[in-house]
C-alpha atoms as a PDB file:
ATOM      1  CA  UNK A   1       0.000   0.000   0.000  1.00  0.00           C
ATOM      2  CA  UNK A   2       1.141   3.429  -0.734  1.00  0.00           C
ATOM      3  CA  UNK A   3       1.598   5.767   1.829  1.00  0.00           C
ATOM      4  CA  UNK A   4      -0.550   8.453   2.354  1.00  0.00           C
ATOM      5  CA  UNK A   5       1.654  11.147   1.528  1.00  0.00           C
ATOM      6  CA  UNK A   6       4.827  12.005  -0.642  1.00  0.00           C
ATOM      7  CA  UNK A   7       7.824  11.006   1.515  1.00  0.00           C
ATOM      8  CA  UNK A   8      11.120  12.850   1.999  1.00  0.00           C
ATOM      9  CA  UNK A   9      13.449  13.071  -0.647  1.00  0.00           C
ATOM     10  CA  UNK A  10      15.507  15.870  -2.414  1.00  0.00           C
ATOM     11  CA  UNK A  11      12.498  17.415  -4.414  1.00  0.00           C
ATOM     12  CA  UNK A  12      10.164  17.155  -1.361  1.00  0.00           C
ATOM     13  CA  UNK A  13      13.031  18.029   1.679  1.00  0.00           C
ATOM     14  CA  UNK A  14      12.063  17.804   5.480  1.00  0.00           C
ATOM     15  CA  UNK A  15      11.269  21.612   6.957  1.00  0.00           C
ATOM     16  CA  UNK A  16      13.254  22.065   9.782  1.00  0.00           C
ATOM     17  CA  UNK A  17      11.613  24.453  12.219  1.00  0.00           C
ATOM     18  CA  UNK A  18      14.674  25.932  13.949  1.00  0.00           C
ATOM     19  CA  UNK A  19      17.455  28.143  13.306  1.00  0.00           C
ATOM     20  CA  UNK A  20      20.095  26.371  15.216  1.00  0.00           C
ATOM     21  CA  UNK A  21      23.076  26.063  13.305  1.00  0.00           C
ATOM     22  CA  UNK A  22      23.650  22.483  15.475  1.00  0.00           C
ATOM     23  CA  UNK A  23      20.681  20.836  14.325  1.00  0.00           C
ATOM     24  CA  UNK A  24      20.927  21.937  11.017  1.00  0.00           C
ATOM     25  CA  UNK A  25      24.774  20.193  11.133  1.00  0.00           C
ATOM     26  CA  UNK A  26      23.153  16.752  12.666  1.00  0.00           C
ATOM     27  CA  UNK A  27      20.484  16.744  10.047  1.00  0.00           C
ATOM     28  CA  UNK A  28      23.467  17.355   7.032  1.00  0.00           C
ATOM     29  CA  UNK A  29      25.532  14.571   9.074  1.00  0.00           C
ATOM     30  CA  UNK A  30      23.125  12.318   8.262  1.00  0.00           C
ATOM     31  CA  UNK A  31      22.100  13.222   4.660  1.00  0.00           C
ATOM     32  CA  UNK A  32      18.930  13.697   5.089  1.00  0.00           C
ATOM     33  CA  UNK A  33      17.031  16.276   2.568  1.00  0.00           C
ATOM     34  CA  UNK A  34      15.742  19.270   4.829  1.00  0.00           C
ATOM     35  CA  UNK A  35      15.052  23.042   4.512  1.00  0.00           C
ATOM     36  CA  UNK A  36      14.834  25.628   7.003  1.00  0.00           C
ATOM     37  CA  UNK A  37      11.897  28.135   7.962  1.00  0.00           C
ATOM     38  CA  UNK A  38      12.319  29.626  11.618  1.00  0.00           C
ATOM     39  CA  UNK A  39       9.694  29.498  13.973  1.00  0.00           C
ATOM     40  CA  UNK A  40       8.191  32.732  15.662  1.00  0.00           C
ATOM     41  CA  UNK A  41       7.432  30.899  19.175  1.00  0.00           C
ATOM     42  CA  UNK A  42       8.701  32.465  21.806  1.00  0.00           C
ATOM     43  CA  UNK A  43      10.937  29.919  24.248  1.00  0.00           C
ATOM     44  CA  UNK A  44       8.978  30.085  27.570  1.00  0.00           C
ATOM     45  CA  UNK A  45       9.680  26.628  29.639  1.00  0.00           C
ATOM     46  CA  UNK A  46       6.855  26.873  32.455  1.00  0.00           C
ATOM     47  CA  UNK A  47       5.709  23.879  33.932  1.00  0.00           C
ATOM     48  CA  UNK A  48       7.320  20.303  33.681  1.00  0.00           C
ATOM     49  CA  UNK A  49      10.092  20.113  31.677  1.00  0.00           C
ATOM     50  CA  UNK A  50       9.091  17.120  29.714  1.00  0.00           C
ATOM     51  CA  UNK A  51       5.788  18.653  28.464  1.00  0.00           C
ATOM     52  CA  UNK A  52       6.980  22.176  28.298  1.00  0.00           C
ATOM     53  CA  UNK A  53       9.549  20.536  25.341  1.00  0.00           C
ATOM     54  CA  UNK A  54       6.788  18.730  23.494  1.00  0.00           C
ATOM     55  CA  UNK A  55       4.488  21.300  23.457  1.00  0.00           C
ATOM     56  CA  UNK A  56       7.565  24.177  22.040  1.00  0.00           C
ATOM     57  CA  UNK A  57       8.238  21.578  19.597  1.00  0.00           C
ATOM     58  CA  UNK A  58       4.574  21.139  18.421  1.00  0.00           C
ATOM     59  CA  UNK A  59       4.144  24.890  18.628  1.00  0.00           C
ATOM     60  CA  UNK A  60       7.786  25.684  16.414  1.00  0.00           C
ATOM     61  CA  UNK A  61       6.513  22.847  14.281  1.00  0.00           C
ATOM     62  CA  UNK A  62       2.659  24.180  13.564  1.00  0.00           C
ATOM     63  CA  UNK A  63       3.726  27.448  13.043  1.00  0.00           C
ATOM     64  CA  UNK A  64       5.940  26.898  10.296  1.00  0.00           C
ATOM     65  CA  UNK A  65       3.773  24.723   8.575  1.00  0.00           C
ATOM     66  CA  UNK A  66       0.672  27.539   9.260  1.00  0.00           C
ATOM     67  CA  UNK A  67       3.427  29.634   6.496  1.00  0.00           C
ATOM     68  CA  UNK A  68       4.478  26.738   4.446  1.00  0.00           C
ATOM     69  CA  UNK A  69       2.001  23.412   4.362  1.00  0.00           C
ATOM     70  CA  UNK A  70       2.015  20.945   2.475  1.00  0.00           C
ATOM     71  CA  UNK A  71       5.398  19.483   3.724  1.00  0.00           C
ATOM     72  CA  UNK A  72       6.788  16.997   6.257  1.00  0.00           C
ATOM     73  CA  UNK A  73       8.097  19.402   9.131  1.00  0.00           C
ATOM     74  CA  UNK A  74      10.293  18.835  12.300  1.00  0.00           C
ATOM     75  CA  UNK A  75      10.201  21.097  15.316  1.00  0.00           C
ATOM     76  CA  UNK A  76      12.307  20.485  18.295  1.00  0.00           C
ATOM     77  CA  UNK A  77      13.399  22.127  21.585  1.00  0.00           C
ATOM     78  CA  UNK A  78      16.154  21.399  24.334  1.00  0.00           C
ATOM     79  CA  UNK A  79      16.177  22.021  27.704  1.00  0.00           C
ATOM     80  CA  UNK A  80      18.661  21.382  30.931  1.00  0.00           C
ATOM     81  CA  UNK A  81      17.019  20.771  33.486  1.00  0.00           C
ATOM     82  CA  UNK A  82      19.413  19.895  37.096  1.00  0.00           C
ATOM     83  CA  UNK A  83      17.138  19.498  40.075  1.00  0.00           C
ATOM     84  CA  UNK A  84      13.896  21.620  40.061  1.00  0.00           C
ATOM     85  CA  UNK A  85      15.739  23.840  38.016  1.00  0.00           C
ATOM     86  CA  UNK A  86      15.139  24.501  34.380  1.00  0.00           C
ATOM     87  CA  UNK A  87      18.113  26.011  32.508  1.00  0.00           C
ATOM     88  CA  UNK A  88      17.816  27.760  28.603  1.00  0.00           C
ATOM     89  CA  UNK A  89      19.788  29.776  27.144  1.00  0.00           C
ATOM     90  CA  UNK A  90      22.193  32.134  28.823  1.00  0.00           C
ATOM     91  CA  UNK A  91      21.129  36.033  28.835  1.00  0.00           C
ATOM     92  CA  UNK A  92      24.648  37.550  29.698  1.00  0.00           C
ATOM     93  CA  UNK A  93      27.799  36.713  31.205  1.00  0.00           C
ATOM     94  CA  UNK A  94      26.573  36.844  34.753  1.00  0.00           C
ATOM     95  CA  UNK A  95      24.174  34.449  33.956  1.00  0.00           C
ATOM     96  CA  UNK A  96      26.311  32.284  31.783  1.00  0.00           C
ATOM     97  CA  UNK A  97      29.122  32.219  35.010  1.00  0.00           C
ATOM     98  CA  UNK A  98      25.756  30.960  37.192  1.00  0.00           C
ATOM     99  CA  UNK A  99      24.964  28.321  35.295  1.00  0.00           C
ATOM    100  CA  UNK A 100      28.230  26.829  34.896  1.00  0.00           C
ATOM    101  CA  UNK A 101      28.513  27.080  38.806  1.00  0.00           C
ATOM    102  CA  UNK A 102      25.247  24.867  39.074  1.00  0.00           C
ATOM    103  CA  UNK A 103      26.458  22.394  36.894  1.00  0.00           C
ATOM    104  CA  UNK A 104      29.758  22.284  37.648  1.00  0.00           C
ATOM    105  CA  UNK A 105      30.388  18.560  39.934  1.00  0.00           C
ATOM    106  CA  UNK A 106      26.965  17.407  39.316  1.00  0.00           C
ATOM    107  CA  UNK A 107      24.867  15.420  37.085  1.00  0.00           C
ATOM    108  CA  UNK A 108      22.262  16.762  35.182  1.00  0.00           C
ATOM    109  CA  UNK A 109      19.337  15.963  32.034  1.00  0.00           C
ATOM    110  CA  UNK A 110      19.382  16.963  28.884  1.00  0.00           C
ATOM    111  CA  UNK A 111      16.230  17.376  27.542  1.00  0.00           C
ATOM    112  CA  UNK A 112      15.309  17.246  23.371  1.00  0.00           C
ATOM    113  CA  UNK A 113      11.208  16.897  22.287  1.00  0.00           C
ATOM    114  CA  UNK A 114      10.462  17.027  19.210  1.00  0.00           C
ATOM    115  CA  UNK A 115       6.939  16.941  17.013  1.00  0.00           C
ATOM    116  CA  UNK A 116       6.646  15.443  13.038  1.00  0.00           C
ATOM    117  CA  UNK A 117       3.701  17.100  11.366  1.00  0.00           C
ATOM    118  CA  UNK A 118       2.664  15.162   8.217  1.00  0.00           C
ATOM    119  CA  UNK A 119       2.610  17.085   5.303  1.00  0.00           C
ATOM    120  CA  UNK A 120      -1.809  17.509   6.039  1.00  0.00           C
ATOM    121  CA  UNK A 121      -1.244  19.423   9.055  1.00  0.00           C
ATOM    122  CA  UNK A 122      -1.864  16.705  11.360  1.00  0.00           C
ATOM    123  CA  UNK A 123       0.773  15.324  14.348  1.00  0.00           C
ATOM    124  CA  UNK A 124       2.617  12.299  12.963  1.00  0.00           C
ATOM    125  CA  UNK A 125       5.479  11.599  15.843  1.00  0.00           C
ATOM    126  CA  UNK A 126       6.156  13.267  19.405  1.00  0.00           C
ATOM    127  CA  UNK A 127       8.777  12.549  21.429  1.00  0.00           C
ATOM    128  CA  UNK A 128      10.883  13.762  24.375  1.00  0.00           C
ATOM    129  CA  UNK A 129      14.575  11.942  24.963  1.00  0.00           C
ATOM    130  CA  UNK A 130      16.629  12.586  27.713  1.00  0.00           C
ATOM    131  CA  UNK A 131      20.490  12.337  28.385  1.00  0.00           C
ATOM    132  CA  UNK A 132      22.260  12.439  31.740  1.00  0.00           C
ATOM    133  CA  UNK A 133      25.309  14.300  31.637  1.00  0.00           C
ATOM    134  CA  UNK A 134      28.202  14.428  34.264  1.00  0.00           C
ATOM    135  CA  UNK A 135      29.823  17.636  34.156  1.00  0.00           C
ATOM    136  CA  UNK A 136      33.556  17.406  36.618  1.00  0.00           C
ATOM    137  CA  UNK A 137      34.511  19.750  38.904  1.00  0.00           C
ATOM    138  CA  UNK A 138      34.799  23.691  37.322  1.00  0.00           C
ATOM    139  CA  UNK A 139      37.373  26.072  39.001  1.00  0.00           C
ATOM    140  CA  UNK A 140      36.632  29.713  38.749  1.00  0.00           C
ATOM    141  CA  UNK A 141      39.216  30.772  36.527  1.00  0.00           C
ATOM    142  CA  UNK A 142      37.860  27.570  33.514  1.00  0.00           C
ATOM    143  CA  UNK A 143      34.607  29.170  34.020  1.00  0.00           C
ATOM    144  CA  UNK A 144      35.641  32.492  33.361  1.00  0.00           C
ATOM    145  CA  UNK A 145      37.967  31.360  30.535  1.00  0.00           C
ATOM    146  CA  UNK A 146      35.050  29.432  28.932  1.00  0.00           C
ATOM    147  CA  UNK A 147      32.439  32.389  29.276  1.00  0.00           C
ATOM    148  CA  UNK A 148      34.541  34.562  27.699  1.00  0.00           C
ATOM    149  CA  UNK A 149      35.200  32.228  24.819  1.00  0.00           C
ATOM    150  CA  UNK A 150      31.356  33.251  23.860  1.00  0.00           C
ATOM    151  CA  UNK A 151      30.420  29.238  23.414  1.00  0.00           C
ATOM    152  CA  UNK A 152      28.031  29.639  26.156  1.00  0.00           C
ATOM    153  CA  UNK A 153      25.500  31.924  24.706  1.00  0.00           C
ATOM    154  CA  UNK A 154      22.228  30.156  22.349  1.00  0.00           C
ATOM    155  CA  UNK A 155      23.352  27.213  24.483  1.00  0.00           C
ATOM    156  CA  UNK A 156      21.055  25.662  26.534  1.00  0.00           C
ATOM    157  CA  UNK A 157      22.632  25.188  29.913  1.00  0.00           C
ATOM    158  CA  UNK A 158      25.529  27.431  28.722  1.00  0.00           C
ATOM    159  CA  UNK A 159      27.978  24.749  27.231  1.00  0.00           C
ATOM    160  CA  UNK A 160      28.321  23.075  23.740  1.00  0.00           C
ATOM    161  CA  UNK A 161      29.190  19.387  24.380  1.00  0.00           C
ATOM    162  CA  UNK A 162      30.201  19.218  20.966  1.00  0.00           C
ATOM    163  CA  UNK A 163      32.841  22.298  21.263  1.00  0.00           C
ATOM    164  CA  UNK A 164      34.916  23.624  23.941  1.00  0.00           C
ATOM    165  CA  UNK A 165      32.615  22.977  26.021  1.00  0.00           C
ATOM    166  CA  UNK A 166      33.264  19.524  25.723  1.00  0.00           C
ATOM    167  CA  UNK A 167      36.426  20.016  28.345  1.00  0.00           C
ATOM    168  CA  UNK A 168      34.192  19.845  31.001  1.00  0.00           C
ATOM    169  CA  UNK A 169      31.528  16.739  30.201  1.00  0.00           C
ATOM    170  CA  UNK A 170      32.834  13.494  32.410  1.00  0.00           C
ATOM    171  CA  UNK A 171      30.443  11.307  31.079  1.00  0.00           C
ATOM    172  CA  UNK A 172      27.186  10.867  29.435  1.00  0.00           C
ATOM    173  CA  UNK A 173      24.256   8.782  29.542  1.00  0.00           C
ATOM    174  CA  UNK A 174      22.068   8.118  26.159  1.00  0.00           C
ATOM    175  CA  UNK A 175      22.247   9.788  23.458  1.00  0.00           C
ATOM    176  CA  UNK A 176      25.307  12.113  22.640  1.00  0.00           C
ATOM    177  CA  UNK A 177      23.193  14.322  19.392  1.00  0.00           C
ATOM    178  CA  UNK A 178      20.487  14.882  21.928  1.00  0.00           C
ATOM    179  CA  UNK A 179      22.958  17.258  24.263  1.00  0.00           C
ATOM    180  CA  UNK A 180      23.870  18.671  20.800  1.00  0.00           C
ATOM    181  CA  UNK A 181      20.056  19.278  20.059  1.00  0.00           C
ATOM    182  CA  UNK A 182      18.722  17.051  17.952  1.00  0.00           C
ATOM    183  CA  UNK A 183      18.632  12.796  19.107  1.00  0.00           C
ATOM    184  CA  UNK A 184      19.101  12.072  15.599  1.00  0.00           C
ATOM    185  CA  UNK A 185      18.109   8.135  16.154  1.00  0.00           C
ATOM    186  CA  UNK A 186      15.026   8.826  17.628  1.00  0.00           C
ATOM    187  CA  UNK A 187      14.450  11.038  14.860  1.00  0.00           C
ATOM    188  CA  UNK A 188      14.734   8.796  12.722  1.00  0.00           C
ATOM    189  CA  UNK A 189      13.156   6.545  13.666  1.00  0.00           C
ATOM    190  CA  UNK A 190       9.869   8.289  14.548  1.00  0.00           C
ATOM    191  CA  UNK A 191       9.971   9.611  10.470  1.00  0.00           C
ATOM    192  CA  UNK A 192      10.540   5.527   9.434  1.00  0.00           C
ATOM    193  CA  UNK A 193       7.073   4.981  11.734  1.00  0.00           C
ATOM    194  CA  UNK A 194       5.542   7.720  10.174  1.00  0.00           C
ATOM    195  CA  UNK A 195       6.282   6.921   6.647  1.00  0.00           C
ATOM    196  CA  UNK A 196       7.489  10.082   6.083  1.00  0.00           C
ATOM    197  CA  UNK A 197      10.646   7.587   5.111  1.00  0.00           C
ATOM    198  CA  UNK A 198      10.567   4.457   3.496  1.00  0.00           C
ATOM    199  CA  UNK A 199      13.873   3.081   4.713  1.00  0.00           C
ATOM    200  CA  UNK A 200      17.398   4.706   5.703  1.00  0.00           C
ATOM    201  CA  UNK A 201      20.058   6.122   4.582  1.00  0.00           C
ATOM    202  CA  UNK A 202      18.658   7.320   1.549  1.00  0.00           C
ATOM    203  CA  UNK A 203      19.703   5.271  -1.718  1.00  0.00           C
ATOM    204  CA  UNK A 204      20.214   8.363  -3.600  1.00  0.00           C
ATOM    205  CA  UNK A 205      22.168   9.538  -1.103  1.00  0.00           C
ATOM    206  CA  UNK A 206      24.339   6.634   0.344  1.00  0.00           C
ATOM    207  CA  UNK A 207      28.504   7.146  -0.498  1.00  0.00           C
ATOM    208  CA  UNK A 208      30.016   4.958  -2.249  1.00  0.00           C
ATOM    209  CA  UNK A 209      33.281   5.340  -0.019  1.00  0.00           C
END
């Protein structure tokens, strides 16, 4: 049986509902055909952390498609949550300096969900995934050194595991392209069950090398 809408491929890309330059690298990583529309939503993580990231990513993911339809499209959001705190995205270097003071020694969650809206409008996939990260022990003067390095800022928790920031990660727990924003095997996986994909990789796109 056919499925009930055109799937992904390089004439019909994936809409990816984000401007972050990280998930845009994950989605190129894994060849997958996608375009980019950013969504107007504004970030606000009230409530529990789990929900609050499904429902951005439904609401990044809806909006784009209210301005582009008739595509596949993927919203997402991350979140860093240690304790009852909720961490997003540093607003200055005070702030920055704070966070990496709460973190610093402890273990905390790394939050992704993300929301598949079928090319009719309607919710095909939602998903949060989670990551425990260890991050070691942070003297002063590495804080300091890494705030001032600028990494920190449009990073949720105020490090980039996949950057400098990655100095400071002990271990982690799950999936390592969830703490870099997008768990690209979930992902994946929830377009395969959607049939926004037929199989992966791509044949068109698979290397010969």
């Amino acid at each position: 049986m056919n499925p009930p809408f055109e799937q992904i491929d390089r004439e019909n890309p994936l809409i990816l509902a984000s401007a972050s330059p990280r998930r845009k690298r994950l989605l190129e990583q894994a060849q997958l055909p996608f375009t980019v529309a950013v969504s107007r939503i504004q970030e606000e993580t009230l409530g529990d952390p789990v929900e609050a990231c499904l429902r951005l990513a439904r609401e990044k993911a809806v909006d784009v498609f209210s301005r582009t339809g008739s595509s596949w499209v993927l919203g997402a959001d991350t979140i860093v949550v240690i304790g009852e705190k909720v961490l997003g995205k540093p607003v200055d270097e005070k702030d920055a300096f704070w966070m990496l003071s709460l973190l610093s020694g402890k273990m905390h969650q790394v939050i992704t969900g993300f929301c598949i809206l079928a090319p009719s409008g309607k919710g095909a996939h939602l998903e949060a995934v989670s990551t425990t990260v260890t991050v070691k022990e942070l003297g002063r003067n590495e804080m300091d050194a890494y705030v001032e390095t600028g990494e920190p800022f449009g990073k949720a928790g105020g490090y980039a595991i996949q950057g400098i920031g990655s100095f400071m990660v002990e271990s982690i727990s799950g999936s390592y392209t969830n703490v870099v924003g997008l768990p690209l095997c979930a992902v994946i996986k929830g377009l395969l069950k959607a049939d926004a994909l037929e199989s992966f990789p791509l044949p068109l796109l698979r290397s010969d090398g």
